[in-house]
Protein backbone atom coordinates (compact mmCIF):
# COMPACT_ATOMS: atom_id res chain seq x y z
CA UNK A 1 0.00 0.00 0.00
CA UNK A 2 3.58 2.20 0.29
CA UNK A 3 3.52 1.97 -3.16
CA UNK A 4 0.40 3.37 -3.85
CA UNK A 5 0.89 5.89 -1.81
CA UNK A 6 3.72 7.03 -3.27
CA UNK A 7 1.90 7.12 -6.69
CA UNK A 8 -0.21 9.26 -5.57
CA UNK A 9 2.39 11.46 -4.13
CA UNK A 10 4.24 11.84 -7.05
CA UNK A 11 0.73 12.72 -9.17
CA UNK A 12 0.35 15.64 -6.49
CA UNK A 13 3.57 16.96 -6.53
CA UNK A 14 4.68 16.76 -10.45
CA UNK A 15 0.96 17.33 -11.79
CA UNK A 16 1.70 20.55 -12.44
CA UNK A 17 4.95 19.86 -14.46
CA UNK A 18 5.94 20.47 -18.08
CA UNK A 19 6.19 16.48 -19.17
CA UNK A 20 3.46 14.93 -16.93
CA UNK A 21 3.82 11.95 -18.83
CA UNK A 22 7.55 11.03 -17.14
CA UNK A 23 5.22 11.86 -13.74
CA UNK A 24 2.93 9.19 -14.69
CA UNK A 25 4.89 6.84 -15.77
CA UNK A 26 7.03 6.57 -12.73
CA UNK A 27 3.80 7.07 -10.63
CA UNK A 28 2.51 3.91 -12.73
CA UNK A 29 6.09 2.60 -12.25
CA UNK A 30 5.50 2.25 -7.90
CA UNK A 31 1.41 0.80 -8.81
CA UNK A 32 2.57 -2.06 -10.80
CA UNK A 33 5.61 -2.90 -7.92
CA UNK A 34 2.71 -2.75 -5.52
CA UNK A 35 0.26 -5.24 -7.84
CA UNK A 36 3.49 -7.29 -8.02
CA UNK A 37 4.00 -7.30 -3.71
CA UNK A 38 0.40 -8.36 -3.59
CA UNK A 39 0.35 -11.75 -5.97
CA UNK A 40 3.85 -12.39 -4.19
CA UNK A 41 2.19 -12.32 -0.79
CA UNK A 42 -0.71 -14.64 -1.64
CA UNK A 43 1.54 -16.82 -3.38
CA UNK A 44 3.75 -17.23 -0.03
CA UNK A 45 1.00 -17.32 2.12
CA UNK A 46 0.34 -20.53 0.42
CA UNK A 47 3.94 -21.79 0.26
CA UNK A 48 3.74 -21.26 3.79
CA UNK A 49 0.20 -22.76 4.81
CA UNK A 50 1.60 -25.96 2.65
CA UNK A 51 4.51 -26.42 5.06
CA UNK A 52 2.64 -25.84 8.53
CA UNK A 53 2.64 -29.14 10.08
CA UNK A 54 -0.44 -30.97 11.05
CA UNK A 55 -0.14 -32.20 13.99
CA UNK A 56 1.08 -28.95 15.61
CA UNK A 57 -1.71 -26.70 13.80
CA UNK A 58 -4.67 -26.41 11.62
CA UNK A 59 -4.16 -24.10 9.01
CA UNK A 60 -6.39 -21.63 7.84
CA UNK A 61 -7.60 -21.71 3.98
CA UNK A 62 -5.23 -19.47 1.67
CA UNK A 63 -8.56 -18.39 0.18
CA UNK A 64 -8.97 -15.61 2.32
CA UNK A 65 -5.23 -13.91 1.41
CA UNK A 66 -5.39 -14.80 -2.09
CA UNK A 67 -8.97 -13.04 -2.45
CA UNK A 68 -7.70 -9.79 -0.39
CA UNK A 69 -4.13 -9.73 -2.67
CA UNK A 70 -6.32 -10.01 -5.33
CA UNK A 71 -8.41 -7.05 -3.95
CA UNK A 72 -5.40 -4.86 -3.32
CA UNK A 73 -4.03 -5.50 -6.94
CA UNK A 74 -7.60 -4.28 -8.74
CA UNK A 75 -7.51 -1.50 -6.50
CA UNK A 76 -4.12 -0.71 -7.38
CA UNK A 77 -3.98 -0.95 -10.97
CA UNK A 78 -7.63 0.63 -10.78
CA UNK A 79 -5.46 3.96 -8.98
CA UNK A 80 -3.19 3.60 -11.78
CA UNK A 81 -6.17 3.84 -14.40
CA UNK A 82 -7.10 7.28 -12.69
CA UNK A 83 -3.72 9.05 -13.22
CA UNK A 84 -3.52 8.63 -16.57
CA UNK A 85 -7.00 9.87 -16.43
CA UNK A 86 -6.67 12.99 -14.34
């Protein structure tokens, strides 16, 4: 979520600027790392849950991580929609 912030960031401060396409483009630059941190998490989470023992512990479902990665990564690519549109 850093990295959308930091999109956004960038789109306030260098909105104004003389090439606001270099702005977006390094805005969409920190939304696609942050699409990328979200599959990576789900697909650890499940990595993970796989090698939890058993005996020691029930594990959850992955469902529930893979379904809120996949959340975050709409909603960030969807942010990175807007600045091009703005």
């Amino acid at each position: 979520m850093a990295c959308v912030g930091v999109a956004l960031g960038l789109r306030a401060v260098f909105g104004s600027t003389d090439h606001p396409l270099i702005a977006k483009a390094v805005a969409e630059l920190f939304i696609l790392t942050a699409a990328f941190i979200f599959g990576s998490a789900a697909r650890r989470a499940v990595l993970a849950q796989r090698r939890i023992d058993d005996h020691d512990t029930t594990a959850q479902s992955h469902v529930g991580m893979i379904v809120t990665s996949t959340t975050l990564a709409i909603a960030a690519v969807a942010v990175g929609v807007i600045l091009w549109l703005l």
